[in-house]
N, C-alpha and C. Protein backbone atom coordinates (compact mmCIF):
# COMPACT_ATOMS: atom_id res chain seq x y z
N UNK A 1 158.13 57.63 22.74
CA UNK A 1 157.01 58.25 22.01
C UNK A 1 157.57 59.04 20.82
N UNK A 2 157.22 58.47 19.60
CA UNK A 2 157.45 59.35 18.59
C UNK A 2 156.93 60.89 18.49
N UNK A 3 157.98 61.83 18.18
CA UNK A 3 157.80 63.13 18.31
C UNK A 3 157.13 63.69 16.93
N UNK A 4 155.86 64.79 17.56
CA UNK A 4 154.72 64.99 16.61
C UNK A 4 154.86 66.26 16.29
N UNK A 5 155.41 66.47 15.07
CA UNK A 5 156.20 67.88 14.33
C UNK A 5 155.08 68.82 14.58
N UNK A 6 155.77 70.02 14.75
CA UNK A 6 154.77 71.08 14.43
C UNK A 6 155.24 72.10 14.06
N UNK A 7 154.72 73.27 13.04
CA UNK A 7 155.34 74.10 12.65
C UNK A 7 154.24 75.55 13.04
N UNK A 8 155.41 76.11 14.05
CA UNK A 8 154.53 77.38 14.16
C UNK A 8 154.58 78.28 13.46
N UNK A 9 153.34 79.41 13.41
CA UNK A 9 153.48 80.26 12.58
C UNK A 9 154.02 81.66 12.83
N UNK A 10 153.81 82.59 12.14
CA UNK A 10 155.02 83.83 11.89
C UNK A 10 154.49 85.19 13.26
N UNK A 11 153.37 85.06 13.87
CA UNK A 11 152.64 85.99 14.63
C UNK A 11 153.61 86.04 15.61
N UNK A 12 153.97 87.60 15.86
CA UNK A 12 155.10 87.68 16.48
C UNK A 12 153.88 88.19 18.17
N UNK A 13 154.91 88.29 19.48
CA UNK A 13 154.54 88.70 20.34
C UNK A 13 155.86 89.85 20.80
N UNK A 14 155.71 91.17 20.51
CA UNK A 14 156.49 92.15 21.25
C UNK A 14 157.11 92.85 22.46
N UNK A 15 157.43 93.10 22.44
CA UNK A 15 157.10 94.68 23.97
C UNK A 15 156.75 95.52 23.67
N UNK A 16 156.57 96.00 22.14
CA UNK A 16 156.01 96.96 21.56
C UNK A 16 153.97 96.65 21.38
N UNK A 17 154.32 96.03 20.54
CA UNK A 17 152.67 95.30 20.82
C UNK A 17 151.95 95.09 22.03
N UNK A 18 152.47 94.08 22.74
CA UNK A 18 151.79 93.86 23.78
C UNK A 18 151.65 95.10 25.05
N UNK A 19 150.28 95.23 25.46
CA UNK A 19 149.89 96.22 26.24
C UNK A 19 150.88 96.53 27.75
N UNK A 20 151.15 97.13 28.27
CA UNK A 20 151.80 97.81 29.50
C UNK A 20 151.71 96.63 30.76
N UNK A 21 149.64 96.43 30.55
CA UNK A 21 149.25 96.57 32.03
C UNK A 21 149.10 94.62 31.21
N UNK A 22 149.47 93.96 32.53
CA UNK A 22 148.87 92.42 32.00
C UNK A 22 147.79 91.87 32.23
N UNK A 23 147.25 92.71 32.80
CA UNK A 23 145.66 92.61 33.04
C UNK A 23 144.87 92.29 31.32
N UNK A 24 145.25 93.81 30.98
CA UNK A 24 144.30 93.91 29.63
C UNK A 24 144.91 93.02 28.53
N UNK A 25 146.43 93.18 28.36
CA UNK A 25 146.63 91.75 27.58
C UNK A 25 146.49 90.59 27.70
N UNK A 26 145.51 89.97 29.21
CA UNK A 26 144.92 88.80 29.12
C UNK A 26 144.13 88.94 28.70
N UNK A 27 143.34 90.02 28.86
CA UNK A 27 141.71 89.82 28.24
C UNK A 27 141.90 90.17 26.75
N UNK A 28 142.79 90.79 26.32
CA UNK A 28 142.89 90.68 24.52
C UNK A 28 142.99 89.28 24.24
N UNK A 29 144.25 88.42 25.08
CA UNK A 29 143.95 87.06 24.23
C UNK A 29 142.93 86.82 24.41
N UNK A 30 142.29 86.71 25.68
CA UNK A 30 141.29 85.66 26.38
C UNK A 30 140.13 85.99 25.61
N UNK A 31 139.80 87.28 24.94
CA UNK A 31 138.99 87.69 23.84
C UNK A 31 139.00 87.20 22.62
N UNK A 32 140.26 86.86 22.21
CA UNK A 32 140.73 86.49 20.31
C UNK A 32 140.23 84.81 20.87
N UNK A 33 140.35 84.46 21.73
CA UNK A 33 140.30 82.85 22.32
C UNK A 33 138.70 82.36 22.13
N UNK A 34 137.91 83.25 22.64
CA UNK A 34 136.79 83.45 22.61
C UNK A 34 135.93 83.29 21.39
N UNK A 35 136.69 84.70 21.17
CA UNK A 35 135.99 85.24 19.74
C UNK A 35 136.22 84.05 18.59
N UNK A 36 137.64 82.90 18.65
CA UNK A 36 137.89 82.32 17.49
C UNK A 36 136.93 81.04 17.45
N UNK A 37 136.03 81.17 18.59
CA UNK A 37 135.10 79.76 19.01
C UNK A 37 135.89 78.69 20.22
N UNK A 38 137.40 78.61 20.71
CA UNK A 38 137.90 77.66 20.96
C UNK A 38 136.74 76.88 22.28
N UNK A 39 136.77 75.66 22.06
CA UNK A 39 136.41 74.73 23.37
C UNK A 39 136.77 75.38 24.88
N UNK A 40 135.84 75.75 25.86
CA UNK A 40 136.10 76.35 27.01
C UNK A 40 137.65 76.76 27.14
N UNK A 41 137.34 78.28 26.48
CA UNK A 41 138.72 79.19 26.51
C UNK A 41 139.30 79.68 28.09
N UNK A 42 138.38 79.74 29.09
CA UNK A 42 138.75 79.76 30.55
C UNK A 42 139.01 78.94 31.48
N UNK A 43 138.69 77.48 30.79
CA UNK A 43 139.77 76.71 31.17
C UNK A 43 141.13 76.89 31.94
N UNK A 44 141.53 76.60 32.77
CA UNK A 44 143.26 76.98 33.30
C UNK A 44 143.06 75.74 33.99
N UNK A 45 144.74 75.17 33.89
CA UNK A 45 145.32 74.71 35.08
C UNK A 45 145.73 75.37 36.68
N UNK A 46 144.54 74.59 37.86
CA UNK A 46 145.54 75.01 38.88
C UNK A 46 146.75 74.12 39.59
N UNK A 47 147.62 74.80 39.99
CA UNK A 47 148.79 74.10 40.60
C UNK A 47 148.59 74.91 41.49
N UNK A 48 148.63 73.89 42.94
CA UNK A 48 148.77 74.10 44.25
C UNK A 48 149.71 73.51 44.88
N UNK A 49 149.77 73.13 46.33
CA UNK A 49 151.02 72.48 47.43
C UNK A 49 150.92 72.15 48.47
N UNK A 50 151.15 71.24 49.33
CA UNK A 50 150.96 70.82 50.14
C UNK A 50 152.25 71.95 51.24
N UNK A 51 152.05 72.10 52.67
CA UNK A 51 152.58 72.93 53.32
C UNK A 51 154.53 72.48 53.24
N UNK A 52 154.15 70.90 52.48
CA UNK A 52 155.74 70.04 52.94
C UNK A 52 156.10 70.50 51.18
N UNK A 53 155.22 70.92 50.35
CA UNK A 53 155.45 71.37 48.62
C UNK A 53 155.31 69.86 48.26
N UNK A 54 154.40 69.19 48.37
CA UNK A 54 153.65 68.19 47.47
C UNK A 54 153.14 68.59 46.10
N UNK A 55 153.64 68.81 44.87
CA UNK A 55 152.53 69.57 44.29
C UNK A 55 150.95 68.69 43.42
N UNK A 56 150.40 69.45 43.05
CA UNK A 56 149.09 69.34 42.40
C UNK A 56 148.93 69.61 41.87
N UNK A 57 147.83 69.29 40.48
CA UNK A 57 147.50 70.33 39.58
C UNK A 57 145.89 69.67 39.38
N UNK A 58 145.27 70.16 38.71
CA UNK A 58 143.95 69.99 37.78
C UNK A 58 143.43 71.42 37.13
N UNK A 59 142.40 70.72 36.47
CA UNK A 59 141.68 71.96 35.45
C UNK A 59 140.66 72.42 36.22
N UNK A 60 140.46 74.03 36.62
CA UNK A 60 139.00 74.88 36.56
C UNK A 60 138.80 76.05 35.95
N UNK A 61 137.48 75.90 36.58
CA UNK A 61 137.32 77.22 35.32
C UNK A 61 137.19 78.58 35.66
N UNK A 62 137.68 79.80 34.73
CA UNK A 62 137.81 80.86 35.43
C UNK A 62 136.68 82.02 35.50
N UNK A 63 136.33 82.33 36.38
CA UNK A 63 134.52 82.99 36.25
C UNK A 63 135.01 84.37 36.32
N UNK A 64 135.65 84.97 37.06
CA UNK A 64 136.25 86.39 36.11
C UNK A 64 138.14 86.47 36.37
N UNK A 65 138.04 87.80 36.08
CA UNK A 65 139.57 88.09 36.02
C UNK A 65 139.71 89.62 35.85
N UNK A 66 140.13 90.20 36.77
CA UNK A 66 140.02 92.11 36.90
C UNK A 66 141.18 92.59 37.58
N UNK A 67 141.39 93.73 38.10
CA UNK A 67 142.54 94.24 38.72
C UNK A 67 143.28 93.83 40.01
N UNK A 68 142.14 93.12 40.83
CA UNK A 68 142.08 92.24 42.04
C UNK A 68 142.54 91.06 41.29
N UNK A 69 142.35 90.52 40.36
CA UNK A 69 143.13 88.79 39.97
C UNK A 69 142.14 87.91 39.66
N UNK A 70 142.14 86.68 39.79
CA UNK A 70 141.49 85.49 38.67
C UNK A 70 140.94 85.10 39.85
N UNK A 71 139.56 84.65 39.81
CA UNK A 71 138.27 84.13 40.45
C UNK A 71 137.86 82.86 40.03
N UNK A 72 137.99 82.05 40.72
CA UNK A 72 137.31 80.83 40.50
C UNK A 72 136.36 79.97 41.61
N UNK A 73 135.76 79.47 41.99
CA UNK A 73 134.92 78.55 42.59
C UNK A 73 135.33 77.22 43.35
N UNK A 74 134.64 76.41 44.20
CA UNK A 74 135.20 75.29 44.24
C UNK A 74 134.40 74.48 46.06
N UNK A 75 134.42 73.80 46.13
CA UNK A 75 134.19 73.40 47.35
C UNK A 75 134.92 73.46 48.32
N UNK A 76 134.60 73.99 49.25
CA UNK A 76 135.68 74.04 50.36
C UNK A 76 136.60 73.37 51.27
N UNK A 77 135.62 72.02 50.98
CA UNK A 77 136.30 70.59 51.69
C UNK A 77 137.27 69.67 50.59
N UNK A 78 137.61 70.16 49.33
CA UNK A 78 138.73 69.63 48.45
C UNK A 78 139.84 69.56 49.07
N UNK A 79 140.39 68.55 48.22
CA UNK A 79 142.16 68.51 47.97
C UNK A 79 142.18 70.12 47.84
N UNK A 80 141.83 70.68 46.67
CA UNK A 80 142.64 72.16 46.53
C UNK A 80 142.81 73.01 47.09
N UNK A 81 141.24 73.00 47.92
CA UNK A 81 141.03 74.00 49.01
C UNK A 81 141.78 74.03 50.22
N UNK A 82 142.23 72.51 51.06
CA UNK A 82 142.76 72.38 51.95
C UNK A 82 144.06 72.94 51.54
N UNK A 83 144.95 72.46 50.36
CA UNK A 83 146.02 73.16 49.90
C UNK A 83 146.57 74.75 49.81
N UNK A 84 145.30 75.19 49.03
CA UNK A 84 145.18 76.69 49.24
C UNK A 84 145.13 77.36 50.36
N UNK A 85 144.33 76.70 51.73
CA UNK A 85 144.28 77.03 52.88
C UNK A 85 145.33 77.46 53.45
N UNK A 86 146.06 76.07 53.31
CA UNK A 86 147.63 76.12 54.02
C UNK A 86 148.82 76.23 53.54
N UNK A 87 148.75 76.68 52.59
CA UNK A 87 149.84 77.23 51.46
C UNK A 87 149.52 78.07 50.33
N UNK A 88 149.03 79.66 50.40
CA UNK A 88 148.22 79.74 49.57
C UNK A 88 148.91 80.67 48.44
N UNK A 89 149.68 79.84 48.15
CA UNK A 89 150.62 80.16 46.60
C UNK A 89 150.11 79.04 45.57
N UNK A 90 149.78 79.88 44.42
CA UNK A 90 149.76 78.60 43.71
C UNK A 90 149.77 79.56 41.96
N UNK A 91 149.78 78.77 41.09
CA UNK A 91 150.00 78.68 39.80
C UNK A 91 148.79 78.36 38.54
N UNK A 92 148.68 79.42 37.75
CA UNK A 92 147.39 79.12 36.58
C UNK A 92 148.02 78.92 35.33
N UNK A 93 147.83 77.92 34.60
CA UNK A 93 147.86 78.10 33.17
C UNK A 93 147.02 78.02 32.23
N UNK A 94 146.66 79.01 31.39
CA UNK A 94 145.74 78.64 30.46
C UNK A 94 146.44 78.32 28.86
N UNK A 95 146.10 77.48 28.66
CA UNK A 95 146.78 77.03 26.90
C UNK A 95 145.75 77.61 26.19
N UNK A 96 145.84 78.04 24.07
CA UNK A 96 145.43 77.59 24.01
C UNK A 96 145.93 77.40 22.35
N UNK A 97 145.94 76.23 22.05
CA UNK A 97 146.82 75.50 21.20
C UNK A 97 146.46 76.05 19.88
N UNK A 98 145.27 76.33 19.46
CA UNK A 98 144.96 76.61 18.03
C UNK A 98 145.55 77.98 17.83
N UNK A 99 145.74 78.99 19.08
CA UNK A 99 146.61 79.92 18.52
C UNK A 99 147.53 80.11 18.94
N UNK A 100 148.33 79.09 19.34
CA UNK A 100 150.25 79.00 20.13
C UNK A 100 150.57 79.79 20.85
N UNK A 101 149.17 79.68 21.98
CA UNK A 101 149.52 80.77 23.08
C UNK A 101 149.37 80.80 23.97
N UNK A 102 150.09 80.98 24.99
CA UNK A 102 149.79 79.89 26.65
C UNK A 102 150.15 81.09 27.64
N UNK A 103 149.31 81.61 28.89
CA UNK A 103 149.43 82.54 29.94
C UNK A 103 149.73 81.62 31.34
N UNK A 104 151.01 81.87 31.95
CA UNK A 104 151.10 81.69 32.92
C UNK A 104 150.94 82.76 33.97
N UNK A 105 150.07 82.27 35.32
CA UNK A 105 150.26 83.24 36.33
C UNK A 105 150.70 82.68 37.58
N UNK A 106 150.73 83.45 38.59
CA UNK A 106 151.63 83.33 40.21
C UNK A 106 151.39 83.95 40.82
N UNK A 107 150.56 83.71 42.02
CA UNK A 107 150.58 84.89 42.86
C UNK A 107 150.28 83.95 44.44
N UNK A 108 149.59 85.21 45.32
CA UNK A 108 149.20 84.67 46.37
C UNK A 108 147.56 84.10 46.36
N UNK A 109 146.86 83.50 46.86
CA UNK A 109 145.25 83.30 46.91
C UNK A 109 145.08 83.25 48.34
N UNK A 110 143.75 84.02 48.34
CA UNK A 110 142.76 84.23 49.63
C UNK A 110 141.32 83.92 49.07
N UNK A 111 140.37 83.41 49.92
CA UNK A 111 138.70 83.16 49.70
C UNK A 111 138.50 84.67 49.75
N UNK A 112 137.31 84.98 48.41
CA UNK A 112 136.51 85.38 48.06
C UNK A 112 135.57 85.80 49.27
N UNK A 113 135.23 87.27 49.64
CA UNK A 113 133.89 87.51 50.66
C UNK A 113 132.70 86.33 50.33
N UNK A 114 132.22 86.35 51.38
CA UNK A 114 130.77 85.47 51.77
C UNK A 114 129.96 86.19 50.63
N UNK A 115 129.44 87.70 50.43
CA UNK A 115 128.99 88.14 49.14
C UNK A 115 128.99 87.72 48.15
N UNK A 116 130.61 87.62 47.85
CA UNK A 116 130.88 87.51 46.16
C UNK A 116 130.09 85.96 45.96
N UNK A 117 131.01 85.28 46.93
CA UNK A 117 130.16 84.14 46.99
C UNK A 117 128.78 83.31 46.47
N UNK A 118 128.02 84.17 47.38
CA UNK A 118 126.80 84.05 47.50
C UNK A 118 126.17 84.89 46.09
N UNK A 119 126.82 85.89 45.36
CA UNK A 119 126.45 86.47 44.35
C UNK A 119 126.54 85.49 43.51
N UNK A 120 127.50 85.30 42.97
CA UNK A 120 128.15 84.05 42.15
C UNK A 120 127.16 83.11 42.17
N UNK A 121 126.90 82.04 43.09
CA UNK A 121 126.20 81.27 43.45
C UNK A 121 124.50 81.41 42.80
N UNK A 122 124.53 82.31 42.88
CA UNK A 122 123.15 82.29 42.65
C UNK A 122 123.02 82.77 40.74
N UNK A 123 123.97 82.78 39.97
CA UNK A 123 123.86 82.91 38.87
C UNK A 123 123.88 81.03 38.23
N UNK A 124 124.28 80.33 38.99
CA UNK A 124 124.32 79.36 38.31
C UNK A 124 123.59 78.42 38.27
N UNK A 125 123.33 77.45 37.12
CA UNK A 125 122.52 76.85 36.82
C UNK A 125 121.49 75.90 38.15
N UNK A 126 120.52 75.79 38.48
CA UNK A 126 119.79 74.61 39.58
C UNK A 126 120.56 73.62 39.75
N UNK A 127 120.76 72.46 38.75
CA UNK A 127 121.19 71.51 38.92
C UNK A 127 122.95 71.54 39.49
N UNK A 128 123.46 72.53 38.54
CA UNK A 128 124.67 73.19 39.52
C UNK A 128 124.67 73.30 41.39
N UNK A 129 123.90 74.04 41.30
CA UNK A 129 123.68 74.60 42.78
C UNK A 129 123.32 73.11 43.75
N UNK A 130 122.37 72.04 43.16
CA UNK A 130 122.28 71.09 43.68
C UNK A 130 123.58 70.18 44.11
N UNK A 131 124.34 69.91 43.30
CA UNK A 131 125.41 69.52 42.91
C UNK A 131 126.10 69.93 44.09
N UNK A 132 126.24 71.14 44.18
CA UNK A 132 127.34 71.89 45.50
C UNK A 132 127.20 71.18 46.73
N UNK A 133 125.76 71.21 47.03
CA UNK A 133 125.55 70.33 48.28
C UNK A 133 125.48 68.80 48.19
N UNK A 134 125.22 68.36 47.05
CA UNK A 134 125.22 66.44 47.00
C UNK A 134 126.27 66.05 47.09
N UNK A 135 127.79 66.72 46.24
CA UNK A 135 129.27 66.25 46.46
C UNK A 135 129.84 66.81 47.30
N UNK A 136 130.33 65.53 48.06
CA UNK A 136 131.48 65.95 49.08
C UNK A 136 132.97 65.83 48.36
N UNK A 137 133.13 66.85 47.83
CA UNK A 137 134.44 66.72 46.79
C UNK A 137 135.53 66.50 47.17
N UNK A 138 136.08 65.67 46.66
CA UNK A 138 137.39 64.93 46.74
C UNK A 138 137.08 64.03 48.03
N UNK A 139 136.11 63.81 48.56
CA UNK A 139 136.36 62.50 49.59
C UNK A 139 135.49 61.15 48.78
N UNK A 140 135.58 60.18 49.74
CA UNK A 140 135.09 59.13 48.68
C UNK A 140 133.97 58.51 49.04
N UNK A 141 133.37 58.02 48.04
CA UNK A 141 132.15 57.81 48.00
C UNK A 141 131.67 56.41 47.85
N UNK A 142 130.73 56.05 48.15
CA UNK A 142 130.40 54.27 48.02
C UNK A 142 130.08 53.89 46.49
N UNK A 143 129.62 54.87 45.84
CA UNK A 143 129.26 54.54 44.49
C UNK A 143 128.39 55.90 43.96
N UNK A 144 128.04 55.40 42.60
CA UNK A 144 127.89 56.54 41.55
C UNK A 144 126.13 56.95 41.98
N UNK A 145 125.86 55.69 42.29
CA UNK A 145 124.51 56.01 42.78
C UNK A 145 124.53 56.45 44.15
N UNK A 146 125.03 55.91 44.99
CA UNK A 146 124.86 56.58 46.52
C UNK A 146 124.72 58.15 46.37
N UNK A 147 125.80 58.99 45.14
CA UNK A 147 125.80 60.28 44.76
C UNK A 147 124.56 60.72 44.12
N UNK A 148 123.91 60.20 43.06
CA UNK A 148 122.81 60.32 42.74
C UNK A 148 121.57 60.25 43.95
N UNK A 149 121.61 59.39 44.74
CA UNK A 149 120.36 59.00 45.34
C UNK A 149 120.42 60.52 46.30
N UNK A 150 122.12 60.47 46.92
CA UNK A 150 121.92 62.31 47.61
C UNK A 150 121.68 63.70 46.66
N UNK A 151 121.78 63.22 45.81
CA UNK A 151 121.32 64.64 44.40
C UNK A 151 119.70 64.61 44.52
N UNK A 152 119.11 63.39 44.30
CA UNK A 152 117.64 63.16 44.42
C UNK A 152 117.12 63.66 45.58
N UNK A 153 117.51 63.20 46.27
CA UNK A 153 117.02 63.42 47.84
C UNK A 153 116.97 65.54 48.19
N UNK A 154 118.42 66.14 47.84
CA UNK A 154 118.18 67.29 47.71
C UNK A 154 117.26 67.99 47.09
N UNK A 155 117.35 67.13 45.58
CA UNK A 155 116.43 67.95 44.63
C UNK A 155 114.86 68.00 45.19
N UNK A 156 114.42 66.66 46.05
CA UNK A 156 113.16 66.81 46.62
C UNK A 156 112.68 67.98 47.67
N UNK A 157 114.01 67.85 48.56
CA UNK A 157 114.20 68.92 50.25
C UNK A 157 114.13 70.00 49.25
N UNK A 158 114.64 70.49 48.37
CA UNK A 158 114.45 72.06 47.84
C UNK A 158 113.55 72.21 46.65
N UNK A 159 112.31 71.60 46.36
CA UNK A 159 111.06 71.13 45.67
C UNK A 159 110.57 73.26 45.82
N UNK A 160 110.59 73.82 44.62
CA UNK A 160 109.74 75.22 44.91
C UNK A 160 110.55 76.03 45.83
N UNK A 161 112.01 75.92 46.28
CA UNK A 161 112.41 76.95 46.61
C UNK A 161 113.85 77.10 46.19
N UNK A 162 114.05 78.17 46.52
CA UNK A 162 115.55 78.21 46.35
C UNK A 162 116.60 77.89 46.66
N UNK A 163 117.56 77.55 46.45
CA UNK A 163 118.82 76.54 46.99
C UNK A 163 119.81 77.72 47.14
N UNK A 164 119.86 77.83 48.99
CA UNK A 164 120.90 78.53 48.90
C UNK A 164 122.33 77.95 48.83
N UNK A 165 123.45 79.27 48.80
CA UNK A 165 124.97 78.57 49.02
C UNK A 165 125.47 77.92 50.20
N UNK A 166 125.71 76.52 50.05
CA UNK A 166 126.51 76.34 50.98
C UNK A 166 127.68 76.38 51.53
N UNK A 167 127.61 76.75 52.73
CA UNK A 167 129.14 77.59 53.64
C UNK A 167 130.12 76.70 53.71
N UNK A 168 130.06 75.73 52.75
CA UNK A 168 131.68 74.95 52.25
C UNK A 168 132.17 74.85 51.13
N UNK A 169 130.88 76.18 50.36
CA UNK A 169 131.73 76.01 48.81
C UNK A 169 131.82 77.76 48.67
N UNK A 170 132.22 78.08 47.84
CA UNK A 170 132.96 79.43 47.80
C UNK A 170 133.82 79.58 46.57
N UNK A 171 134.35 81.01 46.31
CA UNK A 171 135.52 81.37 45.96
C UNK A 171 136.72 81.71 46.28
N UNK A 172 137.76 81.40 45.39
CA UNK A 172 139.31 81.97 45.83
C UNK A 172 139.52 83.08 44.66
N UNK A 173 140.78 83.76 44.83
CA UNK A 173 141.37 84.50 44.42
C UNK A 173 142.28 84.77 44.08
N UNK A 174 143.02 84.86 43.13
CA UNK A 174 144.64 84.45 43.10
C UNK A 174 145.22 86.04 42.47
N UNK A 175 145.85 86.72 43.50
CA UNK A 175 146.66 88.19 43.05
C UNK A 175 147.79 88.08 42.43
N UNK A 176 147.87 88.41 40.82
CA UNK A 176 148.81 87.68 40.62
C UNK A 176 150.23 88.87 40.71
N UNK A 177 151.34 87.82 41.03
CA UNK A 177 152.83 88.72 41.23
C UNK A 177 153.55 88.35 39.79
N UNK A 178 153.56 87.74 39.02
CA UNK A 178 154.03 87.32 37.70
C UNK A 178 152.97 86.62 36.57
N UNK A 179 152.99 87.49 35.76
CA UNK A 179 152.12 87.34 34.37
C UNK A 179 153.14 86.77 33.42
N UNK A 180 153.36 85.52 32.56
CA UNK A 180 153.89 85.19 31.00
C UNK A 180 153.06 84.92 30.65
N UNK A 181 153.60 85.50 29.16
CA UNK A 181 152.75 85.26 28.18
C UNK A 181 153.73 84.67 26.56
N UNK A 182 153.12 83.46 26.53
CA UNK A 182 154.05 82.73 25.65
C UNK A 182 153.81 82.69 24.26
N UNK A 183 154.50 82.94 23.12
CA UNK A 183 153.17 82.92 21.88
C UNK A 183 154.32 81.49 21.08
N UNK A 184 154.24 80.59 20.49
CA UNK A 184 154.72 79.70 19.52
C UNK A 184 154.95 80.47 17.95
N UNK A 185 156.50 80.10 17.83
CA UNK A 185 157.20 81.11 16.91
C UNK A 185 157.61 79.71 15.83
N UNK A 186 158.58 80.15 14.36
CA UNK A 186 159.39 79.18 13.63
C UNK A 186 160.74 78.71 14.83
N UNK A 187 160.70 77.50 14.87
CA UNK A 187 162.12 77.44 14.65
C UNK A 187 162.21 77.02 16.13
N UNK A 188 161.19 77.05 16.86
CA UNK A 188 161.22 76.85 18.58
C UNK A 188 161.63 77.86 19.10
N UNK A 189 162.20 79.58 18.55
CA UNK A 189 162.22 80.39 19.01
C UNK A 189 161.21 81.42 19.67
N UNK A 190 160.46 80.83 20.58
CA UNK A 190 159.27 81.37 20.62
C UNK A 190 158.77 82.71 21.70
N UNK A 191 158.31 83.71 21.59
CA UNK A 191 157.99 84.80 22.28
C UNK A 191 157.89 84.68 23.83
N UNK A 192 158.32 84.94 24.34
CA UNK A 192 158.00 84.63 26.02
C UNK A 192 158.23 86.41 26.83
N UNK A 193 157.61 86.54 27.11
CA UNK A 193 157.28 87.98 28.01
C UNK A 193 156.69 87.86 29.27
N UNK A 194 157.83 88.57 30.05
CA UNK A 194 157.22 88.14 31.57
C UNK A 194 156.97 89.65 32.06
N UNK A 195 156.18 89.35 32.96
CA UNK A 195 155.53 90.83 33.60
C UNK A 195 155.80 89.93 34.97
N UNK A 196 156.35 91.19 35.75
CA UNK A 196 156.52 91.07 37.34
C UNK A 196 155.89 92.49 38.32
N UNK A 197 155.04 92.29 39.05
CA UNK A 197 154.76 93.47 39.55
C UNK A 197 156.07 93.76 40.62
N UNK A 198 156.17 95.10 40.71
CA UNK A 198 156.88 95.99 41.60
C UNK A 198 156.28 96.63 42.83
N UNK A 199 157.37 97.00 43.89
CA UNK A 199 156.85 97.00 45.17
C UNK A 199 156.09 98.23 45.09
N UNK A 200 156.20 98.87 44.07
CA UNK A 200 155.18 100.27 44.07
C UNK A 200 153.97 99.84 42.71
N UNK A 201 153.41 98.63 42.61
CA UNK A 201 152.39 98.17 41.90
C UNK A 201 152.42 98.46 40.65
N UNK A 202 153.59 98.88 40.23
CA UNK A 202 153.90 99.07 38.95
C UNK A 202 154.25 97.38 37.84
N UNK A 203 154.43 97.63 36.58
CA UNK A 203 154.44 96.00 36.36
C UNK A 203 155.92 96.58 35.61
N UNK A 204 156.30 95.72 35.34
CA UNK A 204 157.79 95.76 34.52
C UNK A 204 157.99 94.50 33.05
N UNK A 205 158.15 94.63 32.31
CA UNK A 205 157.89 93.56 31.47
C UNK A 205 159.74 92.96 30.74
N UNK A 206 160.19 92.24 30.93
CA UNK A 206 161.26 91.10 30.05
C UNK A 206 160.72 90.29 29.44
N UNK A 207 161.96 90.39 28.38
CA UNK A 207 161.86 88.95 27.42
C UNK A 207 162.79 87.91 28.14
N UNK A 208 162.46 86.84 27.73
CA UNK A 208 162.81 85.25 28.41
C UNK A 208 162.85 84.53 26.89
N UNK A 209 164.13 83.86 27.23
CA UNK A 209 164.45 82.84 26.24
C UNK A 209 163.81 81.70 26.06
N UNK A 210 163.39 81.36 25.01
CA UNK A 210 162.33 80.31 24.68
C UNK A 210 163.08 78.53 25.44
């Protein structure tokens, strides 16, 4: 594959600049990400594992992110979920290319209370919520319609009422133990800052060679 030049630009990433806590310097990028218009800026890769370290990855999306760690959604009967179950280390990345700047995280994950859950749940769209119960995610299916005809069939059974959550889809949680934060520099010398929390919840921040 022919290699597709790129030239980054001069925006430096510090230890001086960048904030203490890595909490809030996600949400500064995850804000400039936002704010610049990009295509679903909460986007992340998850990487998960099988108990033997099979690994995995795919894209979801991230519904918050606070002092407790990154929240996301998902069905409970997945590939990911079973993974997370039984190995529940796993890995986020969010890119995002228009401003040469990519957050890795690491930590441990646990499910989300039945609450949060059920809070969550109920902010999202009908056809969403339908959805939760018509796919049996990640197992397989006879066809595109067999899925449709069980979307229909729900959408009739819950005709005028409300669709509650079902107790196989949920949230996880991922606490994270290592924050980078990568920014694209000249020259391939590029910014890399790692934050590691400490056994007294303190964070500590190094530079890392590009």
């Amino acid at each position: 594959m022919d290699e597709v030049k790129h030239s980054y630009s001069g925006e430096a990433l510090d230890e001086v600049s960048a904030h203490p806590d890595p909490l809030k310097q996600f949400h500064r990028w995850f804000g400039e990400a936002r704010d610049a218009g990009l295509p679903l800026p909460e986007a992340m890769t998850l990487a998960t594992a099988t108990a033997d370290g099979r690994p995995a990855a795919r894209l979801v999306l991230l519904k918050q992110a606070d002092a407790e760690g990154f929240t996301f959604y998902t069905n409970y009967g997945s590939r990911k979920a079973r993974e997370l179950d039984t190995n529940p280390q796993a890995a986020l990345v969010f890119y995002w290319p228009q401003l040469e700047r990519q957050v890795r995280v690491e930590g441990k994950v646990a499910r989300t209370s039945l609450a949060e859950s059920d809070a969550y749940f109920k902010t999202r769209g009908r056809e969403s919520q339908l959805g939760a119960h018509a796919s049996p995610q990640s197992k397989v299916v006879a066809s595109r319609e067999a899925l449709q005809e069980n979307f229909a069939a729900l959408e009739k059974s819950y005709a005028g009422r409300e669709v509650e959550r079902p107790s196989h889809w949920g949230g996880y949680r991922l606490t994270p133990e290592r924050i980078e934060f990568w920014k694209g520099r000249p020259g391939r010398l590029h910014d890399r800052l790692l934050y590691e929390r400490q056994p007294d919840g303190r964070w500590s921040i190094t530079r890392l060679a590009p």
